[in-house]
PDB file of N, CA and C in Angstrom:
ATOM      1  N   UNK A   1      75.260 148.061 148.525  1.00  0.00           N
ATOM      2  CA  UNK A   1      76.683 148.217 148.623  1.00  0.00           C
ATOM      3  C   UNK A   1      77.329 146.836 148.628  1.00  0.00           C
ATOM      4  N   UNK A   2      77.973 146.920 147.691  1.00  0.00           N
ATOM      5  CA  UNK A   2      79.212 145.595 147.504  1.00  0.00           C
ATOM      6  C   UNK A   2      79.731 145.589 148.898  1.00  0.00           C
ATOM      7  N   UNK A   3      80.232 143.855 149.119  1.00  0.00           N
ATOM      8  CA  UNK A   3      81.341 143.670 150.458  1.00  0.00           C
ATOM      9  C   UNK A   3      82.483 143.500 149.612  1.00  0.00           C
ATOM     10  N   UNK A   4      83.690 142.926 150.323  1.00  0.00           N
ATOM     11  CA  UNK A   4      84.843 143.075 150.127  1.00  0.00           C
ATOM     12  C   UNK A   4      84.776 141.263 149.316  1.00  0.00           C
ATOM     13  N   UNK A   5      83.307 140.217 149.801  1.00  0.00           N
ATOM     14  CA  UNK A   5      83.563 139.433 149.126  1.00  0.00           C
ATOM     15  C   UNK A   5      83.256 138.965 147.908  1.00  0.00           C
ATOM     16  N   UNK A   6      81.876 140.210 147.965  1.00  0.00           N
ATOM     17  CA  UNK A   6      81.210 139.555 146.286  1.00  0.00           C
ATOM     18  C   UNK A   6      82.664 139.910 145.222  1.00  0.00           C
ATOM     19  N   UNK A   7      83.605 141.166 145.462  1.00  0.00           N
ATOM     20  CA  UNK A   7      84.102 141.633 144.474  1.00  0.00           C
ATOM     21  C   UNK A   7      85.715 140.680 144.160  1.00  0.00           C
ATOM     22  N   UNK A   8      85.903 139.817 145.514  1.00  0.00           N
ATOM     23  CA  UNK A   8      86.854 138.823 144.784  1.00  0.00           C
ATOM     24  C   UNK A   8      86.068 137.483 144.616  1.00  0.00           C
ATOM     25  N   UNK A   9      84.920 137.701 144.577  1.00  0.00           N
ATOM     26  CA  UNK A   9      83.714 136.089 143.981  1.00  0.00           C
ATOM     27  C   UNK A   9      83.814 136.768 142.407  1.00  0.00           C
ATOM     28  N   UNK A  10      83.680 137.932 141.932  1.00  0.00           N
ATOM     29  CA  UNK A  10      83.378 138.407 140.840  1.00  0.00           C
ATOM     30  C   UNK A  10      84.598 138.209 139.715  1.00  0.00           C
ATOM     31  N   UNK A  11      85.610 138.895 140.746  1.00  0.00           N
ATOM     32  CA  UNK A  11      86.977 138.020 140.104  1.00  0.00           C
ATOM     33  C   UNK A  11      87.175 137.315 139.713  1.00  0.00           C
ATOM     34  N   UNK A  12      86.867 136.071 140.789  1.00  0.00           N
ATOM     35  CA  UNK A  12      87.579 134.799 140.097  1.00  0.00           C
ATOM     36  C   UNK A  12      86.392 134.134 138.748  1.00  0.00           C
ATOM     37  N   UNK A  13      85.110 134.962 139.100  1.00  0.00           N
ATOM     38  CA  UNK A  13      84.607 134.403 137.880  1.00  0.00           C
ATOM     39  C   UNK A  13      84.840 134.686 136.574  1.00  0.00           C
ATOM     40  N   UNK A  14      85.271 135.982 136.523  1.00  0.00           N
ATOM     41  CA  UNK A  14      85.946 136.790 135.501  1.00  0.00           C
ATOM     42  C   UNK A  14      87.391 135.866 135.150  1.00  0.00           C
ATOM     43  N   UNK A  15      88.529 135.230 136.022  1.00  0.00           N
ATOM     44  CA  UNK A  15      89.625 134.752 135.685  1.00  0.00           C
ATOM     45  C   UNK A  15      88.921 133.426 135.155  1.00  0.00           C
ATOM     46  N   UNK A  16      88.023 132.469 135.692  1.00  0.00           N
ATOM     47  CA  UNK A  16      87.576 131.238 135.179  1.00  0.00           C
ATOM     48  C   UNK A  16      87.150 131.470 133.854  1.00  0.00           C
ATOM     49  N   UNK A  17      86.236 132.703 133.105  1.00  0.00           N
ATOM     50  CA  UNK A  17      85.792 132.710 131.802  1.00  0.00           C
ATOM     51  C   UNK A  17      86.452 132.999 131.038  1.00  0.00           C
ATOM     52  N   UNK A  18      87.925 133.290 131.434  1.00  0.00           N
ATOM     53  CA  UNK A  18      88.825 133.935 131.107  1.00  0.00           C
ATOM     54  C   UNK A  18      90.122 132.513 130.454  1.00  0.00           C
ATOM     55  N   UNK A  19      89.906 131.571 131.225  1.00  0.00           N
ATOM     56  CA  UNK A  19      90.731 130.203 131.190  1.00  0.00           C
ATOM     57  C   UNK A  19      89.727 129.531 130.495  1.00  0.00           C
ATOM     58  N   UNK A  20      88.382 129.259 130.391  1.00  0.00           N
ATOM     59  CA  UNK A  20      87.696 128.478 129.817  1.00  0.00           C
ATOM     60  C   UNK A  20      87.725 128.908 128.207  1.00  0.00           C
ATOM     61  N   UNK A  21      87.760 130.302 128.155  1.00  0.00           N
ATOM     62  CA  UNK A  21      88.244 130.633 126.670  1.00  0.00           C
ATOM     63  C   UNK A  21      89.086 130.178 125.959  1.00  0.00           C
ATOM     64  N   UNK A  22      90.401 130.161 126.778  1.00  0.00           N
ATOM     65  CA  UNK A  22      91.754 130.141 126.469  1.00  0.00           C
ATOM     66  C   UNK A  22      91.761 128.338 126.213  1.00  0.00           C
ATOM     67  N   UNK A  23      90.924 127.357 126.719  1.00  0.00           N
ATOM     68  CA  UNK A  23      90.623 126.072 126.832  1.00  0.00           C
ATOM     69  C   UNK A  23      89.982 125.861 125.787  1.00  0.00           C
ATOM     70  N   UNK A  24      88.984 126.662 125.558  1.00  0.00           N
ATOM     71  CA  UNK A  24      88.087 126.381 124.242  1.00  0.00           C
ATOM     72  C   UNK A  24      88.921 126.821 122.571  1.00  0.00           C
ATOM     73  N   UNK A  25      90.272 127.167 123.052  1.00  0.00           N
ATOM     74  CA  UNK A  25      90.601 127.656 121.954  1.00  0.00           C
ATOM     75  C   UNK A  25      91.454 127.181 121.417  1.00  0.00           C
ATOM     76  N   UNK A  26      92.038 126.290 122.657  1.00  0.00           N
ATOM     77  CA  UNK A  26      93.053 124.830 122.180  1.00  0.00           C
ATOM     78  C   UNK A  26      92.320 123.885 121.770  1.00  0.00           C
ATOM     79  N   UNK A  27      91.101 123.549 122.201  1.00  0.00           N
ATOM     80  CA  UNK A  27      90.952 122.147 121.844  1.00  0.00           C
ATOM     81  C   UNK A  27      90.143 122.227 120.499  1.00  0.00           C
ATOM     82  N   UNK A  28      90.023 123.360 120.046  1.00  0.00           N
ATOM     83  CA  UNK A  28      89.283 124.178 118.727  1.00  0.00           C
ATOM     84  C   UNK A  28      90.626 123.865 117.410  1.00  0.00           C
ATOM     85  N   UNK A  29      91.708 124.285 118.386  1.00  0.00           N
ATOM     86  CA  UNK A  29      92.763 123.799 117.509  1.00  0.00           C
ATOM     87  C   UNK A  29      93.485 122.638 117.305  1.00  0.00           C
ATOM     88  N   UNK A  30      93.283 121.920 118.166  1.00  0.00           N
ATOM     89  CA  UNK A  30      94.014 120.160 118.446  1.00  0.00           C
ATOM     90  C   UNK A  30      92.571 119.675 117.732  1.00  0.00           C
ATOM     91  N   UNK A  31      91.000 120.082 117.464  1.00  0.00           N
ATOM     92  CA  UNK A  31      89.977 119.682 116.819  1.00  0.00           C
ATOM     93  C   UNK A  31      90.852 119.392 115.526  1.00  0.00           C
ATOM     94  N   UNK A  32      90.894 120.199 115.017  1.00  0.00           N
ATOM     95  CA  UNK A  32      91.049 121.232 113.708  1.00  0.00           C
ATOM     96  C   UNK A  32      92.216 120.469 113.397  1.00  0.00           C
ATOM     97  N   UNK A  33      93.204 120.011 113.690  1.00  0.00           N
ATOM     98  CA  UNK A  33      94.933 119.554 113.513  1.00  0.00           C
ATOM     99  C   UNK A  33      94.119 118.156 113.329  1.00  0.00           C
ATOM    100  N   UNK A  34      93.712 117.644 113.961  1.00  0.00           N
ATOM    101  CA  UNK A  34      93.282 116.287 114.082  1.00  0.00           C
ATOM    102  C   UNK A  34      92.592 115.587 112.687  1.00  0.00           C
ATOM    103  N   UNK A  35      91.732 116.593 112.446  1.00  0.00           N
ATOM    104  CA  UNK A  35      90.520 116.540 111.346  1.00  0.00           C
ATOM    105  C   UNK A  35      91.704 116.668 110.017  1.00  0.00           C
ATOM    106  N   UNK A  36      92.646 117.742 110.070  1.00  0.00           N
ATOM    107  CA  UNK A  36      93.282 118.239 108.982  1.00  0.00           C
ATOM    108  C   UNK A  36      93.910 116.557 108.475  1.00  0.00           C
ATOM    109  N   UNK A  37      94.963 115.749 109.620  1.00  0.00           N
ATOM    110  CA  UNK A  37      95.351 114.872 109.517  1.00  0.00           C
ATOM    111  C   UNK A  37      94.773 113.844 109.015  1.00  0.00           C
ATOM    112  N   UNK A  38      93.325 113.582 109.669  1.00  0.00           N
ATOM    113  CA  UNK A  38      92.899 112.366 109.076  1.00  0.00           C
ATOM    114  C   UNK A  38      92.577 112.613 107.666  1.00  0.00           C
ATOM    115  N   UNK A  39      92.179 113.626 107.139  1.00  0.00           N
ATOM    116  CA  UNK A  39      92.046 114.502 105.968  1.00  0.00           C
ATOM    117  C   UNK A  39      92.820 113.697 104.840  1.00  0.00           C
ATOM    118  N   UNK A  40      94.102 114.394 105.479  1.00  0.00           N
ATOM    119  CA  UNK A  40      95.741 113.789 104.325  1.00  0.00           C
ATOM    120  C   UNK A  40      95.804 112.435 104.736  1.00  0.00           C
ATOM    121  N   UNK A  41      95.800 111.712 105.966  1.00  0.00           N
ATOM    122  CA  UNK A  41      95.794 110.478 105.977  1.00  0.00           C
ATOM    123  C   UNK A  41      94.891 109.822 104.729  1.00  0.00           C
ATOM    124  N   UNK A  42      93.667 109.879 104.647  1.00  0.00           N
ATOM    125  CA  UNK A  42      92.729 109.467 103.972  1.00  0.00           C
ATOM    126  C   UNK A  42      92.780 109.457 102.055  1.00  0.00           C
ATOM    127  N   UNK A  43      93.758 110.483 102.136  1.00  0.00           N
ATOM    128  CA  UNK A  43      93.737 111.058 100.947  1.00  0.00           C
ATOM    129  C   UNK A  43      94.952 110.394 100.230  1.00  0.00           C
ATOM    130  N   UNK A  44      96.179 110.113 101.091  1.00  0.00           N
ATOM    131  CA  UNK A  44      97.061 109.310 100.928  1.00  0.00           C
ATOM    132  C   UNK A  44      97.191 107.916 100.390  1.00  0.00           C
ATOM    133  N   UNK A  45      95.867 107.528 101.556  1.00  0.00           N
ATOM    134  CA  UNK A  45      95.164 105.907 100.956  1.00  0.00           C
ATOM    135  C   UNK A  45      94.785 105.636  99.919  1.00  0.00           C
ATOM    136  N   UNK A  46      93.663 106.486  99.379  1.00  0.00           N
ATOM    137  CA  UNK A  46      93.159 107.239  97.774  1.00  0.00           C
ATOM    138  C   UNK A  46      94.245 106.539  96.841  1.00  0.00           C
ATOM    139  N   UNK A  47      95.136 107.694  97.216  1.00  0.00           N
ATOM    140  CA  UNK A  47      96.395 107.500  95.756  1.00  0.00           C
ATOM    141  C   UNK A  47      97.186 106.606  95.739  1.00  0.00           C
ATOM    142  N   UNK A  48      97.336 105.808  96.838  1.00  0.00           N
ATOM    143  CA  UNK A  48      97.777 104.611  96.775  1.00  0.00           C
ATOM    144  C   UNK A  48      97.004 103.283  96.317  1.00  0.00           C
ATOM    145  N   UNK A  49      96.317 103.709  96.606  1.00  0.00           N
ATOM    146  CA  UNK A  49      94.914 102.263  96.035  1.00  0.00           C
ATOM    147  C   UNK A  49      94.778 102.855  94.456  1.00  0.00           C
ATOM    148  N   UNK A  50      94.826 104.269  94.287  1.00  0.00           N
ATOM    149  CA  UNK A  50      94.817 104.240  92.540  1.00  0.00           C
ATOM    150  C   UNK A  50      96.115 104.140  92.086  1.00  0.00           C
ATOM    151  N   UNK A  51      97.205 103.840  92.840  1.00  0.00           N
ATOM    152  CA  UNK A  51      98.115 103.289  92.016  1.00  0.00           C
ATOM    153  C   UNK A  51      98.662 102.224  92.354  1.00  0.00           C
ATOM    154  N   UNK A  52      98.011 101.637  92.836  1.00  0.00           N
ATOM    155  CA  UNK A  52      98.146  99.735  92.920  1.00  0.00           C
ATOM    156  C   UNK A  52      97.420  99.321  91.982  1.00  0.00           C
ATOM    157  N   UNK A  53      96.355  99.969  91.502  1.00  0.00           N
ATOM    158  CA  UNK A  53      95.088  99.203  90.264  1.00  0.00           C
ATOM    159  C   UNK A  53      95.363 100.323  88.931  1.00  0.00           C
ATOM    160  N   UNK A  54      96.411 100.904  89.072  1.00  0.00           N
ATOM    161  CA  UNK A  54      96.620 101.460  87.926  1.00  0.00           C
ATOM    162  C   UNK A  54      97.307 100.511  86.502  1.00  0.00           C
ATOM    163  N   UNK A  55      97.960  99.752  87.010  1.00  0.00           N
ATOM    164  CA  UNK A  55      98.687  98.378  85.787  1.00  0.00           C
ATOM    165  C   UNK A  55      97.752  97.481  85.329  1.00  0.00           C
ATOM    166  N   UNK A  56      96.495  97.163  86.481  1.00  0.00           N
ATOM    167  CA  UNK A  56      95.595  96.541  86.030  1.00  0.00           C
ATOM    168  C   UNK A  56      94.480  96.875  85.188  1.00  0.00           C
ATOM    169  N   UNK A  57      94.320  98.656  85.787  1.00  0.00           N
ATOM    170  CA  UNK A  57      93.493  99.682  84.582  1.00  0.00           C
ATOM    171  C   UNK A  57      94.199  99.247  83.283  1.00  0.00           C
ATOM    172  N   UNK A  58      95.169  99.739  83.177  1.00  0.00           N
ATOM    173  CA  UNK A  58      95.770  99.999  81.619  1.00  0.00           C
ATOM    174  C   UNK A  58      95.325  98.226  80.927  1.00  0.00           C
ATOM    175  N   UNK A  59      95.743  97.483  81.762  1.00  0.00           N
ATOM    176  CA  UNK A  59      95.594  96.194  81.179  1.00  0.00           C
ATOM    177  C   UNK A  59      94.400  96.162  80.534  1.00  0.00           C
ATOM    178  N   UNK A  60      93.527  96.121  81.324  1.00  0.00           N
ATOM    179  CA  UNK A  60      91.872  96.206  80.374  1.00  0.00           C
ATOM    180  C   UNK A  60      91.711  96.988  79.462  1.00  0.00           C
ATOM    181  N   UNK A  61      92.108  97.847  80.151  1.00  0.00           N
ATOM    182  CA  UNK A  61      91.697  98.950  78.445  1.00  0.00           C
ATOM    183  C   UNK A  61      92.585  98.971  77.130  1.00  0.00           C
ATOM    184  N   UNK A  62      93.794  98.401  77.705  1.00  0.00           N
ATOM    185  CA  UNK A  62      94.018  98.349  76.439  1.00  0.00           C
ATOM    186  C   UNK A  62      93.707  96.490  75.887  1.00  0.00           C
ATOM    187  N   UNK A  63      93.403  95.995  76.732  1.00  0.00           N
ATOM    188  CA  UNK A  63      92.746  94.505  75.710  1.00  0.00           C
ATOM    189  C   UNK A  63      91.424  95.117  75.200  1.00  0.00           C
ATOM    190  N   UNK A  64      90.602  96.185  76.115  1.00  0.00           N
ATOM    191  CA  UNK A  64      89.504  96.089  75.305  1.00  0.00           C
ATOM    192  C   UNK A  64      89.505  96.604  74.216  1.00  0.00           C
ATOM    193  N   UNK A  65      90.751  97.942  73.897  1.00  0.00           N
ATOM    194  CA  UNK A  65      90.737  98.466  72.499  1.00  0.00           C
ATOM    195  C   UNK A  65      91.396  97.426  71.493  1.00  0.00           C
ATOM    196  N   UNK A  66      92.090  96.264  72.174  1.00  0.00           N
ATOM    197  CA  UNK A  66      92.320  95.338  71.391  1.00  0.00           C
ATOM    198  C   UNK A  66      91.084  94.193  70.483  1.00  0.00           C
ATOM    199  N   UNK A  67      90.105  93.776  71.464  1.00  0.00           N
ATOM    200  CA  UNK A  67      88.894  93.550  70.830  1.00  0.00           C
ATOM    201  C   UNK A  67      88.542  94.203  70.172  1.00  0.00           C
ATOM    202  N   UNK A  68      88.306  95.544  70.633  1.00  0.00           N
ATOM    203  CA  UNK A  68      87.531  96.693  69.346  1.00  0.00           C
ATOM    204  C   UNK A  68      88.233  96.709  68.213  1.00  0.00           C
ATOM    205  N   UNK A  69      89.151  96.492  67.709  1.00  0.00           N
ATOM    206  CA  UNK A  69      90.104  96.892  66.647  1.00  0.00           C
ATOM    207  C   UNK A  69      89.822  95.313  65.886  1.00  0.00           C
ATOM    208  N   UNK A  70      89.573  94.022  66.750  1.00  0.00           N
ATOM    209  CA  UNK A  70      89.689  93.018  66.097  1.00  0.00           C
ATOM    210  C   UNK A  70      88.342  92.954  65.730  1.00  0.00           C
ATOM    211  N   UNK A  71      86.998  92.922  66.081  1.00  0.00           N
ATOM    212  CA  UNK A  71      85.687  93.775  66.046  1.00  0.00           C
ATOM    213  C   UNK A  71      85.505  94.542  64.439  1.00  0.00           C
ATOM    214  N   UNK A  72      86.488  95.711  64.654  1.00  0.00           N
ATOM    215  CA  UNK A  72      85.753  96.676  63.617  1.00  0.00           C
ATOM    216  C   UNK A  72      86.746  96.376  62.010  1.00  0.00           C
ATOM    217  N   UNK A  73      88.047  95.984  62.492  1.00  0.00           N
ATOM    218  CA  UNK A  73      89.311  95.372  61.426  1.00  0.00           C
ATOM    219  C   UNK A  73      89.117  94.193  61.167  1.00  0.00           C
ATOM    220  N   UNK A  74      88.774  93.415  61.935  1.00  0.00           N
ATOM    221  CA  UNK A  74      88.771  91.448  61.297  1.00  0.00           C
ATOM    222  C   UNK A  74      90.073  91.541  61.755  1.00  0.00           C
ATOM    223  N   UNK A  75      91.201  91.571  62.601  1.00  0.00           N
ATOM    224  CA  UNK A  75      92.197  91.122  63.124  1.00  0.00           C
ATOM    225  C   UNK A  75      92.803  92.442  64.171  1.00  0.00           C
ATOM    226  N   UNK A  76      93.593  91.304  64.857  1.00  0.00           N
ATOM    227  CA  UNK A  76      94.080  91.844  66.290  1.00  0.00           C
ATOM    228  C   UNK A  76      95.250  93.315  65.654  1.00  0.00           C
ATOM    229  N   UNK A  77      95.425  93.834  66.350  1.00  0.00           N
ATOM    230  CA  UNK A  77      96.452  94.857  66.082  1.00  0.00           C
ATOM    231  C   UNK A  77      97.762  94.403  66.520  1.00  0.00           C
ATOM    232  N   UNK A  78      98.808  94.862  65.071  1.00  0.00           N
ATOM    233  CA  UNK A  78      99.933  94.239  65.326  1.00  0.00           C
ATOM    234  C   UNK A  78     101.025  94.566  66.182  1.00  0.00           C
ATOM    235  N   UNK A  79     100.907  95.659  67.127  1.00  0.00           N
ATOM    236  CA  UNK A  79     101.714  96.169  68.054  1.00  0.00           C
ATOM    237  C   UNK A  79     100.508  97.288  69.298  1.00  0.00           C
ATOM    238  N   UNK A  80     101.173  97.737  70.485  1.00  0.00           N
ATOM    239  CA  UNK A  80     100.624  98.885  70.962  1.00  0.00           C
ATOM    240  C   UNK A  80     100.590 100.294  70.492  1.00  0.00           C
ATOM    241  N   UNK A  81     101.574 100.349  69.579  1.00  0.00           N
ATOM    242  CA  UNK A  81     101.951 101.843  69.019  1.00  0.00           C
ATOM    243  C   UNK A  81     100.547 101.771  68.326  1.00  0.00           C
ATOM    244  N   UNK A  82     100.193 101.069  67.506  1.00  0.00           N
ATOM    245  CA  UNK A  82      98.958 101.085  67.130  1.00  0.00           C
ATOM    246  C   UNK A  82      97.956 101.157  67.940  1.00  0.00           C
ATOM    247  N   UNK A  83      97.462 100.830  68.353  1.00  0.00           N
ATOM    248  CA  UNK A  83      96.757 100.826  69.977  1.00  0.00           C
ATOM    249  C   UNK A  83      96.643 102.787  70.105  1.00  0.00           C
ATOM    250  N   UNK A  84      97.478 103.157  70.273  1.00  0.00           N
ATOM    251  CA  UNK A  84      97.888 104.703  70.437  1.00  0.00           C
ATOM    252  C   UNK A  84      97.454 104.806  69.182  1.00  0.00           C
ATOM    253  N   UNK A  85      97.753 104.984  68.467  1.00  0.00           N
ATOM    254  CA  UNK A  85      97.529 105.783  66.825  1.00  0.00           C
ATOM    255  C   UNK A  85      96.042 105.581  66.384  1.00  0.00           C
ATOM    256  N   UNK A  86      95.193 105.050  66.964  1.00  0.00           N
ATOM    257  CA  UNK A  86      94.251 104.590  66.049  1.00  0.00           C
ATOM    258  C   UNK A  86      93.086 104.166  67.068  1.00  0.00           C
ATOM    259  N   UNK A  87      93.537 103.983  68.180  1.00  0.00           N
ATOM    260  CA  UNK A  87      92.627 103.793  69.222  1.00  0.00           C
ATOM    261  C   UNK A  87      92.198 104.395  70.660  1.00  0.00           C
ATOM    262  N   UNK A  88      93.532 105.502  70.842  1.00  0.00           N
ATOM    263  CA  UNK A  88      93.537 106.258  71.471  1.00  0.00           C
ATOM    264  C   UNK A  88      93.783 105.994  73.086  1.00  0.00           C
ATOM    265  N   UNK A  89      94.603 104.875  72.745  1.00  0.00           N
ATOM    266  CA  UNK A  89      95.348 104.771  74.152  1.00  0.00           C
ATOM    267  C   UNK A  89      96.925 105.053  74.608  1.00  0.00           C
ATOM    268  N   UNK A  90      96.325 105.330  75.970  1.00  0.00           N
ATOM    269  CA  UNK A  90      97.361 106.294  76.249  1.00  0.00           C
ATOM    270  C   UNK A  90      98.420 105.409  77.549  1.00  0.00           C
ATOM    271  N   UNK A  91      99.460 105.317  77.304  1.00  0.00           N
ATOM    272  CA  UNK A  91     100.541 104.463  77.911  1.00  0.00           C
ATOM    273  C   UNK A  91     101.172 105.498  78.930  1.00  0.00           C
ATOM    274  N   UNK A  92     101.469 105.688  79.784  1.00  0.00           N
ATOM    275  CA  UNK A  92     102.339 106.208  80.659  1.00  0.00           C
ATOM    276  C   UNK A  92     103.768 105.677  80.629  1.00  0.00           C
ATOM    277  N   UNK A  93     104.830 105.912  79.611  1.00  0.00           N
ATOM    278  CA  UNK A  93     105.985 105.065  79.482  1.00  0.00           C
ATOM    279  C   UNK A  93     106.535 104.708  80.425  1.00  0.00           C
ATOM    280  N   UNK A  94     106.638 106.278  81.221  1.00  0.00           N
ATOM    281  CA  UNK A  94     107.833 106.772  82.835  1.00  0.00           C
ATOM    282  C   UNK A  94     107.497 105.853  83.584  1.00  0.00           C
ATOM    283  N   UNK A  95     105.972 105.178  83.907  1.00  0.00           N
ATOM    284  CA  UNK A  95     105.122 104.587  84.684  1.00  0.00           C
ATOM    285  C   UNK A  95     104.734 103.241  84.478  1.00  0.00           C
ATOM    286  N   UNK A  96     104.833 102.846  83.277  1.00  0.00           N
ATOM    287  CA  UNK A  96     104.446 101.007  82.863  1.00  0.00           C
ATOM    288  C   UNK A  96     105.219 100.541  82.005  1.00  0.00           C
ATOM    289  N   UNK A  97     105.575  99.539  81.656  1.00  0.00           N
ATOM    290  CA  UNK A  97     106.272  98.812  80.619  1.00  0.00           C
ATOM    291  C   UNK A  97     105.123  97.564  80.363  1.00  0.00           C
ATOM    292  N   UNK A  98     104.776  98.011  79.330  1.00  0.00           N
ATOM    293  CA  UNK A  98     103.821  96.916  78.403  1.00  0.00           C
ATOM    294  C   UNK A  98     104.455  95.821  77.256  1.00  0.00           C
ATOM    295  N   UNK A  99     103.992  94.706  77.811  1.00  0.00           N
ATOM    296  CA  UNK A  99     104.300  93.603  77.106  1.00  0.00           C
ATOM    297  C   UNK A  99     103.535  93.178  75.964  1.00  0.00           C
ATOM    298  N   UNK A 100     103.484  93.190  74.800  1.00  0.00           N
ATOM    299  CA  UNK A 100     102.237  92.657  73.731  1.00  0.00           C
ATOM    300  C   UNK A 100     102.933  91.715  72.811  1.00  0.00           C
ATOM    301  N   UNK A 101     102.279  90.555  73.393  1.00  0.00           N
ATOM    302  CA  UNK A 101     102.916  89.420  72.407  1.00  0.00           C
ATOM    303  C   UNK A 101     101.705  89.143  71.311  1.00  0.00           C
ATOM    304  N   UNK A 102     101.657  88.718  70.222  1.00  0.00           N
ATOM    305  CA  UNK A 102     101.183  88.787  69.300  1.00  0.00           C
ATOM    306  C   UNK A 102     101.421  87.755  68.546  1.00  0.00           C
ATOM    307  N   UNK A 103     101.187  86.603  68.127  1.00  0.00           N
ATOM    308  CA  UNK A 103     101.154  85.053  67.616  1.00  0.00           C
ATOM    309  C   UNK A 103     100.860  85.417  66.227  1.00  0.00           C
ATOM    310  N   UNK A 104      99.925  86.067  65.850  1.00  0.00           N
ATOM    311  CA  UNK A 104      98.851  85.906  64.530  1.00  0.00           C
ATOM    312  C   UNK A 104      97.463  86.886  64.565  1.00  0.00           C
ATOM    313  N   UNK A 105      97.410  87.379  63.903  1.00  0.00           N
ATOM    314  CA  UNK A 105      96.480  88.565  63.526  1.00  0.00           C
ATOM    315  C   UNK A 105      95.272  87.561  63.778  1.00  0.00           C
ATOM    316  N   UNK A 106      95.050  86.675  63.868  1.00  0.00           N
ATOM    317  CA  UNK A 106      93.873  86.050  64.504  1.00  0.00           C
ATOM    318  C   UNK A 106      93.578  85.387  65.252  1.00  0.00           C
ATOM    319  N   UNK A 107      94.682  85.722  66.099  1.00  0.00           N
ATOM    320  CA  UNK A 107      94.807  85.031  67.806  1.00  0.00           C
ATOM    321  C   UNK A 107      95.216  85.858  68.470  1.00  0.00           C
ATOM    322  N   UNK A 108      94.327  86.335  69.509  1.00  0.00           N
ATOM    323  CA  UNK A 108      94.543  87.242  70.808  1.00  0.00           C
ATOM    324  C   UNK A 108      95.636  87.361  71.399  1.00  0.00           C
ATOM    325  N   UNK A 109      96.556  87.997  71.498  1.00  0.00           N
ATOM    326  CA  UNK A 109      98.157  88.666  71.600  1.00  0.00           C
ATOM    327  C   UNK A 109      97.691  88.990  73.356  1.00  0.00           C
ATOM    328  N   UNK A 110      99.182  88.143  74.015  1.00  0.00           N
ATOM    329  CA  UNK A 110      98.800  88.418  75.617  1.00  0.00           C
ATOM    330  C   UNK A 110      99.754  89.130  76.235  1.00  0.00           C
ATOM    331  N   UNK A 111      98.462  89.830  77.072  1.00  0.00           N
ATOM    332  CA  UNK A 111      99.456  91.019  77.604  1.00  0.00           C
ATOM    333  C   UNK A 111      99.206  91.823  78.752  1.00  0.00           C
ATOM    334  N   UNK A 112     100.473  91.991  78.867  1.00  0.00           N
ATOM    335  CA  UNK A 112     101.143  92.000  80.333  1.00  0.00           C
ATOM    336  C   UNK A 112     101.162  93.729  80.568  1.00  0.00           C
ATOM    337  N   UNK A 113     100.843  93.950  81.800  1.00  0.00           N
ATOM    338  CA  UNK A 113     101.701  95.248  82.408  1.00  0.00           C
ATOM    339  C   UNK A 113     102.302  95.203  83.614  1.00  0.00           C
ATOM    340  N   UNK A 114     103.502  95.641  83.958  1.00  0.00           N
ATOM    341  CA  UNK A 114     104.088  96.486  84.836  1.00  0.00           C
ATOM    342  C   UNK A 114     104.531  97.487  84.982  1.00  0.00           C
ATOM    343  N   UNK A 115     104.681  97.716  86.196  1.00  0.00           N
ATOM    344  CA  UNK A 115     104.730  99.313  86.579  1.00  0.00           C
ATOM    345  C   UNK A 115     106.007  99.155  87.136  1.00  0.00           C
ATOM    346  N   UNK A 116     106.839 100.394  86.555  1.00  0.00           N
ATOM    347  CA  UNK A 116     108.175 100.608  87.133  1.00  0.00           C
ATOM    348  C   UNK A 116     108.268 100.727  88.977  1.00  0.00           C
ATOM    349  N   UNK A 117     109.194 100.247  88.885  1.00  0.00           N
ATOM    350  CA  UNK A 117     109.420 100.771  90.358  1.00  0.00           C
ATOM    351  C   UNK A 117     110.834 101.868  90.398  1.00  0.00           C
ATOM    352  N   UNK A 118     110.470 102.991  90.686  1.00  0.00           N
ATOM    353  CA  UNK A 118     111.715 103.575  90.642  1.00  0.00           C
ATOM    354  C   UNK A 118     112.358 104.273  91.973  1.00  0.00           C
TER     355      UNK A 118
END
């Protein structure tokens, strides 16, 4: 036969598993919020670092399709539109303004990118 104390000892163990739930279920979610954040934090960094080295991408690639063209043609190409037409590079207008200076079909044309700031 139960006393009068096991059954409020039984209680409060019942209210404690009862709060430790309710504990385990916040910090399950402040886990979870936390993780989500550093998540997008991280991801944020990403696209910012690929678009700080994005003016410097385009730069190379398009000097290197500039070699290739001087390579497979015997001279430099006389604009970027060419570059596009024939070499298959691709300019982001909205996004860079490309400079191609060009001296002589047999002197390396120097060139510049920037990226808009808008």
């Amino acid at each position: 036969m139960q006393n009068r104390f096991q059954v409020k000892n039984m209680d409060h163990v019942l209210r404690t598993k009862k709060a430790n739930a309710v504990w385990k279920i916040i910090f399950s979610v402040c886990l979870f919020a936390l993780i989500l954040l550093l998540f997008l934090f991280a991801v944020q960094k990403i696209g910012r670092s690929a678009d700080a080295n994005g003016a410097e991408t385009l730069r190379e690639s398009i000097q290197r399709a500039t070699v290739q063209c001087y390579a497979v043609e015997g001279r430099y190409p006389p604009d970027v539109k060419y570059l596009e037409e024939h070499y298959g590079i691709k300019i982001d207008q909205k996004r860079f303004h490309v400079f191609y200076e060009g001296f002589a079909s047999n002197i390396i044309p120097d060139i510049t990118v920037v990226e808009n700031k808008q």
